[in-house]
Protein backbone atom coordinates (compact mmCIF):
# COMPACT_ATOMS: atom_id res chain seq x y z
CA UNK A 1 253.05 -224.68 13.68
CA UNK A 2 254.18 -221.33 12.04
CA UNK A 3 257.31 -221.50 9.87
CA UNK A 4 259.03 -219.34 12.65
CA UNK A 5 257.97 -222.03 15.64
CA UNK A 6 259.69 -224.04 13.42
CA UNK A 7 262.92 -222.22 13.08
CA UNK A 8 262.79 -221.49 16.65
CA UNK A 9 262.51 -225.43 17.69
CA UNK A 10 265.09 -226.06 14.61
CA UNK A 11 267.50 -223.16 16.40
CA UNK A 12 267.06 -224.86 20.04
CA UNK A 13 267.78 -228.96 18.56
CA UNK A 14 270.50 -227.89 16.16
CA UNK A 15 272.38 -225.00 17.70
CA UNK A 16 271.56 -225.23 21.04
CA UNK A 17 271.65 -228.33 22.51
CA UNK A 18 274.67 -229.19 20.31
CA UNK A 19 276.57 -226.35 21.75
CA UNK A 20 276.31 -227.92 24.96
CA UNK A 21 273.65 -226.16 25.94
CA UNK A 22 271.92 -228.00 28.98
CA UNK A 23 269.78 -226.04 31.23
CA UNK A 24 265.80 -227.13 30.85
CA UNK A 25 264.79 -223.24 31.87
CA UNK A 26 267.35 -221.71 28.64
CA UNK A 27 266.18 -224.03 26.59
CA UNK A 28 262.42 -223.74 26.45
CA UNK A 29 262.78 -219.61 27.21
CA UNK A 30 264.80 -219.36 24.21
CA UNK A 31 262.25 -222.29 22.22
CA UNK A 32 259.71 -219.53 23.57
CA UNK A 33 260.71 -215.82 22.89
CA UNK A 34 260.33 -215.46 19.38
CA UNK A 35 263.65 -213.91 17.93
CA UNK A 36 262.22 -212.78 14.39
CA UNK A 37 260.26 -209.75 16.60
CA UNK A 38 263.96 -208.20 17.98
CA UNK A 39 265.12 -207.73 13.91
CA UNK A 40 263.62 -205.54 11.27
CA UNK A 41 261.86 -206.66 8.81
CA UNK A 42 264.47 -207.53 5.77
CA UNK A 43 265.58 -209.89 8.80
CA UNK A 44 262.58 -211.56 10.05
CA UNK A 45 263.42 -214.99 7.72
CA UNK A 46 266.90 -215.16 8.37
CA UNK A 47 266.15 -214.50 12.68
CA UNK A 48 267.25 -217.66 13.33
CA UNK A 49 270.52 -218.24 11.73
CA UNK A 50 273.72 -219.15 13.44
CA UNK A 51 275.43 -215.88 13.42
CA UNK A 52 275.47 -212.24 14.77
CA UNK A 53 272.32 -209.94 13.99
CA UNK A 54 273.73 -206.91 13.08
CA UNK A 55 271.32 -203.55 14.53
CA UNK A 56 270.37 -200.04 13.43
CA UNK A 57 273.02 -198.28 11.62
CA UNK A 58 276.00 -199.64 10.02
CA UNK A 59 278.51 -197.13 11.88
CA UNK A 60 276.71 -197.92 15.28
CA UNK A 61 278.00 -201.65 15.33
CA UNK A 62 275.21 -202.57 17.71
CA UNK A 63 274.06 -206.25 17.33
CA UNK A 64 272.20 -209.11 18.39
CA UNK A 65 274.54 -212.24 19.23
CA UNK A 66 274.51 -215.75 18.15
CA UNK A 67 272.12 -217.64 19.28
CA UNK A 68 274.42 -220.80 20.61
CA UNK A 69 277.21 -218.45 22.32
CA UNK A 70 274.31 -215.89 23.83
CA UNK A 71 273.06 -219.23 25.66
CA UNK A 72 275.91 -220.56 27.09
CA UNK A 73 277.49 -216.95 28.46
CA UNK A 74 273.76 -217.43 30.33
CA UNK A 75 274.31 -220.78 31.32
CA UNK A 76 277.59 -220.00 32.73
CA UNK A 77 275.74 -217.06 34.30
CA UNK A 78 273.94 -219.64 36.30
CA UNK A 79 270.80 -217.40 36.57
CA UNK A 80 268.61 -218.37 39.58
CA UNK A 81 264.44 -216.93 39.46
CA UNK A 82 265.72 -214.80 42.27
CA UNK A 83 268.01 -212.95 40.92
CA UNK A 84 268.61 -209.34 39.53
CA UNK A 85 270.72 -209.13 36.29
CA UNK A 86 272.07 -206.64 34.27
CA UNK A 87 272.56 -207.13 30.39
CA UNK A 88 275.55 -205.06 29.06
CA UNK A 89 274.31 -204.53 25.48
CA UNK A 90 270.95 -205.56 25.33
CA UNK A 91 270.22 -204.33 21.54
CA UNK A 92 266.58 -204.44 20.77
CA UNK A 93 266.14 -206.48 23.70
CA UNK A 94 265.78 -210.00 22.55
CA UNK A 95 268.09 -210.92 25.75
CA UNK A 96 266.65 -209.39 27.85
CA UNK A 97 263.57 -210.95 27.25
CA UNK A 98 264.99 -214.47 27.35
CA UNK A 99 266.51 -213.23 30.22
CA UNK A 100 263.33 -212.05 32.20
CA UNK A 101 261.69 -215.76 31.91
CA UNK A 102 264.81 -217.02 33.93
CA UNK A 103 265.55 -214.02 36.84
CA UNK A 104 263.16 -211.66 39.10
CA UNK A 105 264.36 -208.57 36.92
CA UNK A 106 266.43 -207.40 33.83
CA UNK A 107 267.96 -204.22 33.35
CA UNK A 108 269.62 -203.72 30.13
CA UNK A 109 271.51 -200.96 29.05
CA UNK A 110 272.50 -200.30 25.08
CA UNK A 111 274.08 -197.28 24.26
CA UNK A 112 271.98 -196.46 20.76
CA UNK A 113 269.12 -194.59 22.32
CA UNK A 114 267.29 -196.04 19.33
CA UNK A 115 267.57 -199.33 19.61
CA UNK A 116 266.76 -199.01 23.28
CA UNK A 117 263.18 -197.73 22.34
CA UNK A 118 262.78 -200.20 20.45
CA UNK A 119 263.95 -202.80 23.14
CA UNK A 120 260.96 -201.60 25.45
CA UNK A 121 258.69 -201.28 22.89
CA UNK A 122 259.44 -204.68 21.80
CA UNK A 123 259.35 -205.88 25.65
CA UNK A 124 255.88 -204.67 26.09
CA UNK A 125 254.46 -205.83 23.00
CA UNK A 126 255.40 -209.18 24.58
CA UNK A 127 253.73 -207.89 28.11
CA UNK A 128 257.29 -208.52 29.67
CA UNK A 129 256.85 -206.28 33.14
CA UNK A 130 260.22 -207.72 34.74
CA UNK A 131 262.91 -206.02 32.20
CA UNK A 132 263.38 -202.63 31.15
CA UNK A 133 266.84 -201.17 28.69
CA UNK A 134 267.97 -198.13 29.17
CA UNK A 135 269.93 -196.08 26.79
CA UNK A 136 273.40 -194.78 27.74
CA UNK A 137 275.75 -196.52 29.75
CA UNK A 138 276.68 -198.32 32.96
CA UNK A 139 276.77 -194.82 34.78
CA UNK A 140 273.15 -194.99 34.55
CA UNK A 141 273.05 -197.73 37.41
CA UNK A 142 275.78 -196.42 39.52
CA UNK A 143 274.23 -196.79 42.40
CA UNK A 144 273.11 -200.46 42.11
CA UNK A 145 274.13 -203.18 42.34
CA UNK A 146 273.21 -206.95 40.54
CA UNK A 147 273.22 -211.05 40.87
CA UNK A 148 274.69 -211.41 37.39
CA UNK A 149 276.41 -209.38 34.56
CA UNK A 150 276.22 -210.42 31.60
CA UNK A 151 278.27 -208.65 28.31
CA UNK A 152 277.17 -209.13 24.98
CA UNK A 153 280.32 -208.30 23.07
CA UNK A 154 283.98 -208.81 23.33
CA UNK A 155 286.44 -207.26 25.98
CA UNK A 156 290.11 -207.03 25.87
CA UNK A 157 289.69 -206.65 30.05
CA UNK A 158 286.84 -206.06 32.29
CA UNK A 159 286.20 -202.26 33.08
CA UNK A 160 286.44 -201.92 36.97
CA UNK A 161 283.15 -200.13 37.33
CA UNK A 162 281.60 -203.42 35.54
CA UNK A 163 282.64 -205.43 38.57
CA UNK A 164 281.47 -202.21 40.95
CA UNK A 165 278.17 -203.27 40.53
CA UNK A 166 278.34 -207.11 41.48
CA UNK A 167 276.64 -208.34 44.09
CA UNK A 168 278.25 -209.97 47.23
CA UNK A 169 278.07 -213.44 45.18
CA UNK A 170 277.40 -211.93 41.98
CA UNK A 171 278.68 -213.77 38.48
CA UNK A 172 279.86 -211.33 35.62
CA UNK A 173 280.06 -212.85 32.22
CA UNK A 174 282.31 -211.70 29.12
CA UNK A 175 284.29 -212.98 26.49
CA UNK A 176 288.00 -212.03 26.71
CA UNK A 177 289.84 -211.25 23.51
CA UNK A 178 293.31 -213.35 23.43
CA UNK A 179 294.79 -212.87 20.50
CA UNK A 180 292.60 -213.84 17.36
CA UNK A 181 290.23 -215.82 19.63
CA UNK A 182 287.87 -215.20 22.78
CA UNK A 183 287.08 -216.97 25.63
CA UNK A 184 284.36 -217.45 27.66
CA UNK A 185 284.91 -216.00 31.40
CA UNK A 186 283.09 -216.34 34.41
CA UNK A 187 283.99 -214.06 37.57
CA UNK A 188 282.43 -213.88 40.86
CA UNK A 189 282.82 -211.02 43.76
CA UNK A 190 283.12 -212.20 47.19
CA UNK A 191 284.68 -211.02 50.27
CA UNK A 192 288.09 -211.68 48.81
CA UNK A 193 287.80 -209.85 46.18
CA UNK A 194 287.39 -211.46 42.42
CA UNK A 195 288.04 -214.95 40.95
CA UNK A 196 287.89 -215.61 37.90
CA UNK A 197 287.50 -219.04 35.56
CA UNK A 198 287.95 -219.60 31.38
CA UNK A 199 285.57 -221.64 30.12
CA UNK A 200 285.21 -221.93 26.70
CA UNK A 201 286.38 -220.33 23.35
CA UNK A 202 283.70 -218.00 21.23
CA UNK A 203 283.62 -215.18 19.06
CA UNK A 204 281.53 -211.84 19.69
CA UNK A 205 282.48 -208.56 17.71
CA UNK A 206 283.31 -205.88 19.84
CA UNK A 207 281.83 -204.33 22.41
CA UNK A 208 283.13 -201.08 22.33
CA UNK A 209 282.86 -199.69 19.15
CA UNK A 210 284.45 -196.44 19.85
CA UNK A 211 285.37 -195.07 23.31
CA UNK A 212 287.07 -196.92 26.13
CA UNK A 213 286.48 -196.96 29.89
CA UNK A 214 289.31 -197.62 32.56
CA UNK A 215 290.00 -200.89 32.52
CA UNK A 216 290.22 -203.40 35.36
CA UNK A 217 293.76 -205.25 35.62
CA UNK A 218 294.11 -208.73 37.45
């Protein structure tokens, strides 16, 4: 066993699965994708810590989240094989590859155009075919729709076009800022409209690092 299987087991046992983390299928994708590929090099030994990855270039404020909160926003996601998800902020694409072992596709969008070459590159050096991260933003699906939404950052609300693209059924996940802490939301589109459900308390940086979209008001 490699010194990364190692940190990868020690990451599932210690952060994991003492996080609360219960789903079988989270645990042995994430005990399977091997994180230290998604950072650069000065990275690689420190892949598996218990804290944000930061990405590319300091002013970009792109990064990889925590292992223990990035698996229970999925768990709450409730991911079924069938399903199509998007991943708000998908970095060099280390979620989206978890994510492809667990739903039918991925589509990821990251707004450094950089980091999202690097995502696919890193995605097919793994011979992932289900998941693919486009650079830009959520304009770039406009016309489609998903099973599950999942935000890799913090939100003060939920932009409206985020919700747009929910599925009859769909589940969008995103930590809400409330004062110095976040929580851990769950909301699902149906006929009626949205509900919504706070989970859990984490901490993400940011999501938007610079511009702001219309925001969606309960």
């Amino acid at each position: 066993m490699s010194d990364f299987e190692r940190a990868r087991q020690s990451m599932v046992d210690n952060q994991l699965r003492t996080s609360a983390v219960t789903d079988w299928r989270i645990l042995t994708r994430m005990a399977a994708v091997p994180r230290e590929a998604f950072v650069n090099d000065a990275r690689r030994p420190v892949a598996y810590i218990d804290d944000v990855q930061w990405l590319g270039e300091p002013d970009s404020k792109r990064f990889m989240p925590a292992p223990a909160t990035f698996a229970k926003l999925v768990q709450l996601a409730e991911v079924l094989e069938t399903d199509s998800v998007l991943d708000i902020g998908a970095g060099t694409g280390y979620s989206a590859a978890v994510l492809a072992g667990l739903a039918a596709t991925v589509t990821g969008i990251e707004p450094d155009a950089q980091l999202a070459a690097v995502a696919n590159a890193n995605l097919a050096n793994l011979g992932i075919t289900n998941a693919k991260v486009v650079a830009g933003d959520i304009g770039l699906v406009a016309k489609s729709t998903f099973d599950v939404i999942i935000v890799e950052g913090a939100l003060d609300q939920v932009p409206a076009e985020f919700f747009a693209r929910l599925s009859e059924g769909g589940r969008l996940v995103a930590l809400i800022r409330t004062g110095v802490v976040a929580v851990a939301n769950v909301y699902v589109k149906s006929g009626e409209g949205i509900s919504a459900r706070a989970e859990f308390n984490a901490m993400l940086p940011s999501f938007f690092s610079a511009t702001r979209v219309d925001e969606f008001v309960f």
